[in-house]
N, C-alpha and C. Protein backbone atom coordinates (compact mmCIF):
# COMPACT_ATOMS: atom_id res chain seq x y z
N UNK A 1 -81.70 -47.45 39.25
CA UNK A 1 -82.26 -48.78 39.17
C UNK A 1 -82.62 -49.26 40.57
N UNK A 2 -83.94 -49.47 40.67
CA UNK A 2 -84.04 -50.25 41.94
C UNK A 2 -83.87 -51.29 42.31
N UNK A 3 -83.26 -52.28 43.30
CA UNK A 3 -82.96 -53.71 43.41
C UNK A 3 -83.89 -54.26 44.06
N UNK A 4 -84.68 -55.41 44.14
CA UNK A 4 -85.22 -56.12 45.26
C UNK A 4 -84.52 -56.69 45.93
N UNK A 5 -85.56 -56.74 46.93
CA UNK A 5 -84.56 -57.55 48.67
C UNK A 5 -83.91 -58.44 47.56
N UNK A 6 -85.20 -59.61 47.55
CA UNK A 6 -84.32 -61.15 46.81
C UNK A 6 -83.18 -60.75 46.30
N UNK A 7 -82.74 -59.86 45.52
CA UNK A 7 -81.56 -59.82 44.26
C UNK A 7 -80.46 -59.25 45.59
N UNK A 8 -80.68 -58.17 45.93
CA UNK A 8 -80.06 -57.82 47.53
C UNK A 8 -79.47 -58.92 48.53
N UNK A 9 -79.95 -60.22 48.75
CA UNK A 9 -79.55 -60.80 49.21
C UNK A 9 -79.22 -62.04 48.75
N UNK A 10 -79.53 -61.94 47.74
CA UNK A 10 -78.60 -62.90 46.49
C UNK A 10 -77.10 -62.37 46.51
N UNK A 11 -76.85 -61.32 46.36
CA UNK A 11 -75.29 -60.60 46.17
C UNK A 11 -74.80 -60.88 47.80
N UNK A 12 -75.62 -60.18 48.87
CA UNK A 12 -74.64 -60.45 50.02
C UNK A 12 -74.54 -61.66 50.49
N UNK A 13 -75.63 -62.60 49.76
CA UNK A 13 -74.79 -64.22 50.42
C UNK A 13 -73.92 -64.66 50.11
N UNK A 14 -72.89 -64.94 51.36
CA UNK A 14 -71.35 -65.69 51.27
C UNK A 14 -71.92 -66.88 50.05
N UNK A 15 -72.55 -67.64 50.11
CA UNK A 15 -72.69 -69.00 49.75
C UNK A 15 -73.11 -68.93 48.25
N UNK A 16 -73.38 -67.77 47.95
CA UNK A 16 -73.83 -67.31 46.50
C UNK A 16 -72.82 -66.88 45.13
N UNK A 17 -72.77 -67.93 43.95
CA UNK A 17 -72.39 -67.66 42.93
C UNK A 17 -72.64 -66.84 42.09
N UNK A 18 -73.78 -66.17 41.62
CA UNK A 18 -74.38 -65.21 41.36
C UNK A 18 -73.67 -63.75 40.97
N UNK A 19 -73.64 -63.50 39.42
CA UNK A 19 -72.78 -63.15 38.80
C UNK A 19 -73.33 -61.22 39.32
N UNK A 20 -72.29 -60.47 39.36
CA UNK A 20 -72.98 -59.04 39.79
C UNK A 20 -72.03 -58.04 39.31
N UNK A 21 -72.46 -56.76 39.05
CA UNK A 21 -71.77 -55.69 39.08
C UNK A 21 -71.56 -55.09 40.33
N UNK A 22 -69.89 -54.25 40.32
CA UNK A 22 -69.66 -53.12 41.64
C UNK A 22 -70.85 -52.16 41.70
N UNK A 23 -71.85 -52.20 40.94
CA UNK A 23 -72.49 -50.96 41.28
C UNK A 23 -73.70 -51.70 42.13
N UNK A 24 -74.09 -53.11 41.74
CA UNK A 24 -75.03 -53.71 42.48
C UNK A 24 -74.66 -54.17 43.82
N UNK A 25 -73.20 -54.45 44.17
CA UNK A 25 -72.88 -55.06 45.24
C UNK A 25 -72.76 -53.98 46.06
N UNK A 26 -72.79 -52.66 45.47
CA UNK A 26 -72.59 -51.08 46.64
C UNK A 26 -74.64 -50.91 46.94
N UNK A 27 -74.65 -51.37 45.79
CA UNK A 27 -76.46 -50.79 46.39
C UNK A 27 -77.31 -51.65 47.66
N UNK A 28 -76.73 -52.96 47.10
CA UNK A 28 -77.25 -53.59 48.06
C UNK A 28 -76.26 -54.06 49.40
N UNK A 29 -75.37 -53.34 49.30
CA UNK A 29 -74.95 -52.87 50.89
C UNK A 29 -75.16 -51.52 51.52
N UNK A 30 -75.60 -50.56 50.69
CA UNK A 30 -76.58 -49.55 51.13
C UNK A 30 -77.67 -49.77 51.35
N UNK A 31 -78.53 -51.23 50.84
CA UNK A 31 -79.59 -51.58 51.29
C UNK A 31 -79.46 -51.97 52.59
N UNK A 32 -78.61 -52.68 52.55
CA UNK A 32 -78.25 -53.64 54.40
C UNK A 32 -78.35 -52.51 55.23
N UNK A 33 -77.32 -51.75 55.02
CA UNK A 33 -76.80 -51.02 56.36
C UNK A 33 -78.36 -49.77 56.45
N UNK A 34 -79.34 -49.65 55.62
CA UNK A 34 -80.60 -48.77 55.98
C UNK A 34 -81.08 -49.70 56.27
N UNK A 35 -81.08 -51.25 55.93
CA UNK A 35 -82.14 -52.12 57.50
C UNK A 35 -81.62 -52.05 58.86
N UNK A 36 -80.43 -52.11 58.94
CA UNK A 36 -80.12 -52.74 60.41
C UNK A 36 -79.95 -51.34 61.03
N UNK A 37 -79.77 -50.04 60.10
CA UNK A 37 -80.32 -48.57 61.10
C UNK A 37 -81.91 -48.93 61.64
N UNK A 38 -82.84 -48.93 60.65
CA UNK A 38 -83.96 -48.92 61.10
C UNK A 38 -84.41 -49.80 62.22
N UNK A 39 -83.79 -51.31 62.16
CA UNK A 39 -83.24 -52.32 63.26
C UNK A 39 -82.87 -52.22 64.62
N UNK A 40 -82.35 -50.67 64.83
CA UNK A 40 -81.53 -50.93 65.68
C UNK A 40 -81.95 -50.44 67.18
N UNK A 41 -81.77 -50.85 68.31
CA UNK A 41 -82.41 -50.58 69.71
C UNK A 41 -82.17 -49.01 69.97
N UNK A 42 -82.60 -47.97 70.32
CA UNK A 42 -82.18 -46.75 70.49
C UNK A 42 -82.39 -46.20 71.81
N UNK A 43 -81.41 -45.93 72.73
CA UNK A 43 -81.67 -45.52 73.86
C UNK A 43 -82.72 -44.71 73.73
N UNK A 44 -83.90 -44.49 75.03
CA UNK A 44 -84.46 -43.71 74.98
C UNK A 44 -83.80 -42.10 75.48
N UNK A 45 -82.98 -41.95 76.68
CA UNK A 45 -82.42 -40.93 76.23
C UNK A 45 -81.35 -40.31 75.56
N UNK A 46 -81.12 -40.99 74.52
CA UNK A 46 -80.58 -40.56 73.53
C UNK A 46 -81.24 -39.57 72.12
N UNK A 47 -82.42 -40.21 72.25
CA UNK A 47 -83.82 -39.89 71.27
C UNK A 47 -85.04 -40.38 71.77
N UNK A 48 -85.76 -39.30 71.50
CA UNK A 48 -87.82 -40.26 70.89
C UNK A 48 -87.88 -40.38 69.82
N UNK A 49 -88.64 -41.38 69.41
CA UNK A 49 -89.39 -41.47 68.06
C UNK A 49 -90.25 -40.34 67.92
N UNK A 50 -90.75 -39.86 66.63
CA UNK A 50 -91.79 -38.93 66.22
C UNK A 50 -92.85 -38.87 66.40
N UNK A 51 -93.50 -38.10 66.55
CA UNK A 51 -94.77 -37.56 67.23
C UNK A 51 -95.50 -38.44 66.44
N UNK A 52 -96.69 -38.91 67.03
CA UNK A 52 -97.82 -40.35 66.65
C UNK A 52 -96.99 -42.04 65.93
N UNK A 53 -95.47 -41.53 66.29
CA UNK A 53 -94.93 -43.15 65.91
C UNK A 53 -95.24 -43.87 66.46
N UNK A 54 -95.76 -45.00 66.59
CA UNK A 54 -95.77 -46.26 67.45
C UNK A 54 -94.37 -47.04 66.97
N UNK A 55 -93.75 -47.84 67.66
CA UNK A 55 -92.73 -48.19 67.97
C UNK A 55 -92.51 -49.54 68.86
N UNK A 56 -91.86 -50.23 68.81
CA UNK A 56 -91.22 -51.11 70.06
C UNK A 56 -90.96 -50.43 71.23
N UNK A 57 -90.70 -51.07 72.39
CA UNK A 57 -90.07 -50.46 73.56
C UNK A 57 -89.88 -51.27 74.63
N UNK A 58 -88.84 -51.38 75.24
CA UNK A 58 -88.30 -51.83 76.01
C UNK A 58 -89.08 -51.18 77.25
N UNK A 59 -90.29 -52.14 78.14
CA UNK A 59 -91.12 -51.39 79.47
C UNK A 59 -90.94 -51.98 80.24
N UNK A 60 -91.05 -50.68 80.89
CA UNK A 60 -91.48 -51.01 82.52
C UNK A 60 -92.72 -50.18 83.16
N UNK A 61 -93.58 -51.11 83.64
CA UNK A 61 -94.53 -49.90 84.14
C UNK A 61 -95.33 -51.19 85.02
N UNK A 62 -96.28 -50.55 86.32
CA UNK A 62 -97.59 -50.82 86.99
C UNK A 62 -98.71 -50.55 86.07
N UNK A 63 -99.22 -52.05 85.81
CA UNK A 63 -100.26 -51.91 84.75
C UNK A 63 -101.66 -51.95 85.45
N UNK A 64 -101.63 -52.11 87.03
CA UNK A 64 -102.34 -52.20 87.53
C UNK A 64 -102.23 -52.82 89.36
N UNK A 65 -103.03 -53.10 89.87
CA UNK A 65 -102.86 -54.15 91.45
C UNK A 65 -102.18 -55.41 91.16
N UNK A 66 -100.91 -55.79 91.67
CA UNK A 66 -101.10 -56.87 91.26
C UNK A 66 -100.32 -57.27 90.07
N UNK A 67 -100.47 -56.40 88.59
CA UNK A 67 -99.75 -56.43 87.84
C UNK A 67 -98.79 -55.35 87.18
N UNK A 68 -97.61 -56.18 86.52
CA UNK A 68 -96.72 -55.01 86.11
C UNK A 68 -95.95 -55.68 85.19
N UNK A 69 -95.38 -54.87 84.80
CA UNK A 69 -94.30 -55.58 83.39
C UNK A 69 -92.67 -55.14 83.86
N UNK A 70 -91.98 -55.38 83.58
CA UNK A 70 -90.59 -55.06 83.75
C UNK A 70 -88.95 -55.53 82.89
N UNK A 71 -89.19 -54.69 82.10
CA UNK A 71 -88.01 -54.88 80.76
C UNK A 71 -88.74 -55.83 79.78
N UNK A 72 -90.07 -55.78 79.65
CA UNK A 72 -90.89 -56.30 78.45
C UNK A 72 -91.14 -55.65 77.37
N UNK A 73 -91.48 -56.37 76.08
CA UNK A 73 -91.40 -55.56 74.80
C UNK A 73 -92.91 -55.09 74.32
N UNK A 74 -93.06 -54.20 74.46
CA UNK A 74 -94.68 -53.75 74.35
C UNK A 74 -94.56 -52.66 73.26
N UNK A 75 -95.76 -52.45 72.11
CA UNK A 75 -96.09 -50.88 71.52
C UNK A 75 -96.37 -49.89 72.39
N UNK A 76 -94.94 -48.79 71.74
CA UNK A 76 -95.85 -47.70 72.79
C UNK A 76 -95.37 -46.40 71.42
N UNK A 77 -95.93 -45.27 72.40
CA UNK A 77 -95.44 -43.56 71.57
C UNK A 77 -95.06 -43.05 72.13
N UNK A 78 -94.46 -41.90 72.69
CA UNK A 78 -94.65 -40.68 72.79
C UNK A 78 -94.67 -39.87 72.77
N UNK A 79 -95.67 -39.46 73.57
CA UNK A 79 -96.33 -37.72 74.25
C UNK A 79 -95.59 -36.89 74.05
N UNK A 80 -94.75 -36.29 73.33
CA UNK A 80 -93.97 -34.67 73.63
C UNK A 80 -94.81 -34.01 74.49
N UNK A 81 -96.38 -33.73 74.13
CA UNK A 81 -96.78 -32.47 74.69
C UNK A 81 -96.80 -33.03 76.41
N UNK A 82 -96.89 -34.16 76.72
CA UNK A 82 -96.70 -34.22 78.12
C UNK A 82 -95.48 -35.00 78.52
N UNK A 83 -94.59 -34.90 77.56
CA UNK A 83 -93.30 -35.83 78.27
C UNK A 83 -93.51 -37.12 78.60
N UNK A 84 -94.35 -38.07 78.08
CA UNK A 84 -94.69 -39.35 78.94
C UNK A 84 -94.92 -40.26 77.27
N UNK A 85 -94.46 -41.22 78.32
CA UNK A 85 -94.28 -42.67 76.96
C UNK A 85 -95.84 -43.40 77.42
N UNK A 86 -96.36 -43.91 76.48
CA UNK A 86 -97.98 -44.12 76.36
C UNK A 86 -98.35 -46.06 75.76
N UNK A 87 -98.54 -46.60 76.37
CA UNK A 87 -98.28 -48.03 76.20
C UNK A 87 -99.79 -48.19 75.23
N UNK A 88 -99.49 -48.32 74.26
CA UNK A 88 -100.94 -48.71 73.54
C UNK A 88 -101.65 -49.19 73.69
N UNK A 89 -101.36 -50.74 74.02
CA UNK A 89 -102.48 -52.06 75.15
C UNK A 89 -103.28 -51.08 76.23
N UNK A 90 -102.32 -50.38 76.65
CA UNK A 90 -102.99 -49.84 77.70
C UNK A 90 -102.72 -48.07 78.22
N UNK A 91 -103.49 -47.80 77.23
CA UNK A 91 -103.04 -46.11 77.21
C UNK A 91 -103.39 -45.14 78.90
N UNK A 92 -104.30 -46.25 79.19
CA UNK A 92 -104.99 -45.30 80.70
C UNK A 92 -103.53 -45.41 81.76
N UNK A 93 -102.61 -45.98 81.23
CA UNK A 93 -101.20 -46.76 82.51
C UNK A 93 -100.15 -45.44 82.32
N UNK A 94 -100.06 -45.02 84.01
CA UNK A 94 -99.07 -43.70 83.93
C UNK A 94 -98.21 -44.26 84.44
N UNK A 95 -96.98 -43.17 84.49
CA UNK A 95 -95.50 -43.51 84.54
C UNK A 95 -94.70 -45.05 84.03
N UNK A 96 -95.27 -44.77 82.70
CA UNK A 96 -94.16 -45.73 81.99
C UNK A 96 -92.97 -45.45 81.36
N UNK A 97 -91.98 -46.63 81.70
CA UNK A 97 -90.64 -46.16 80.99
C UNK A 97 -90.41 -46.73 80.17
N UNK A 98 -89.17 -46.65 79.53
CA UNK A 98 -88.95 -46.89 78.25
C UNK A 98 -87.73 -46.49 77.93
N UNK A 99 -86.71 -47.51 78.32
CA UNK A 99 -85.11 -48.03 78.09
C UNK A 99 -84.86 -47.46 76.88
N UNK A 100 -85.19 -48.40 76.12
CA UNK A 100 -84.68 -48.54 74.57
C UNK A 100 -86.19 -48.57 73.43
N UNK A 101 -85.83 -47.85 72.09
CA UNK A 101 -86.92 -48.32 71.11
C UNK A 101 -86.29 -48.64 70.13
N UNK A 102 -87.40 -49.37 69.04
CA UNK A 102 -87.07 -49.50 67.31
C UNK A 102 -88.33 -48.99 67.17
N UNK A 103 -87.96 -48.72 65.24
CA UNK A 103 -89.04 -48.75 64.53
C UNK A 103 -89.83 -50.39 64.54
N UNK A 104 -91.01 -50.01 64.61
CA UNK A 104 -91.81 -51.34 63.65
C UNK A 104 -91.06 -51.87 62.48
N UNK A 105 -91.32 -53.16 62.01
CA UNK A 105 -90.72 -53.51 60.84
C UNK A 105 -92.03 -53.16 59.80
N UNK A 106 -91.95 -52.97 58.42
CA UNK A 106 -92.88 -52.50 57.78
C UNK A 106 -93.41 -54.43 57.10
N UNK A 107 -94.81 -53.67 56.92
CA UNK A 107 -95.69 -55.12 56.80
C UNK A 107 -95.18 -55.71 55.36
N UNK A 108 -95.43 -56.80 54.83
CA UNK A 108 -95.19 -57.80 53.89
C UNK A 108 -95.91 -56.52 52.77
N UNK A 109 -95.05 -56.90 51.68
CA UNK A 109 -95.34 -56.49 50.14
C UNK A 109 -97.10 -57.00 49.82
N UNK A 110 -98.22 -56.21 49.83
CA UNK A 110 -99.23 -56.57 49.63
C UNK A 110 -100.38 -56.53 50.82
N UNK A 111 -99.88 -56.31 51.81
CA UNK A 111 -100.60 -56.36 52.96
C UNK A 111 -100.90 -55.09 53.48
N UNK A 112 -102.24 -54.78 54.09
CA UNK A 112 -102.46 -54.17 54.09
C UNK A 112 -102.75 -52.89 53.20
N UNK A 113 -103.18 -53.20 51.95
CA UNK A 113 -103.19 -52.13 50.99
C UNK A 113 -104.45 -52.10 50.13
């Protein structure tokens, strides 16, 4: 049986009367705990994301004379085949780093489709 968010967070609200079975209150805490994985900041060397993921990321880079970013949250990927993290805004910008990532959050029910 599949649950929706709504019914999902009908059961885990403290503030909620909302009558449930043990089997619904285990699903939708298996729902929780696969958001806040997908949620969660991931060192970069600990892991990369997958080849053509775009992602969050924690940057730092010279975006140019003049300008630069430093521990800002920008889209980026990367490169396996060249070892290098690739800032999407601005793909021509070398030696960028990249602390920490997440996944994207996935778009609204209906969007985009």
């Amino acid at each position: 049986m599949k649950m929706s968010i709504e019914r999902a967070l009908d059961i885990l609200d403290p503030a909620s009367v909302a009558e449930h079975s043990p089997e619904e209150w285990v699903q939708a805490h298996r729902m929780a705990c696969q958001a806040l994985a997908l949620l969660r900041w991931i060192p970069a060397a600990e892991r990369k994301p997958e080849e053509d993921e775009l992602v969050l990321g924690v940057v730092s880079a010279e975006l140019g004379p003049h300008a630069w970013i430093t521990d800002g949250i920008a889209i980026v990927e990367y490169d396996e085949t060249v070892d290098q993290w690739l800032l999407e805004a601005w793909p021509e910008v070398e030696d960028v780093e990249v602390s920490h990532w997440m996944r994207l959050p996935m778009l609204p029910e209906g969007v985009g489709t």
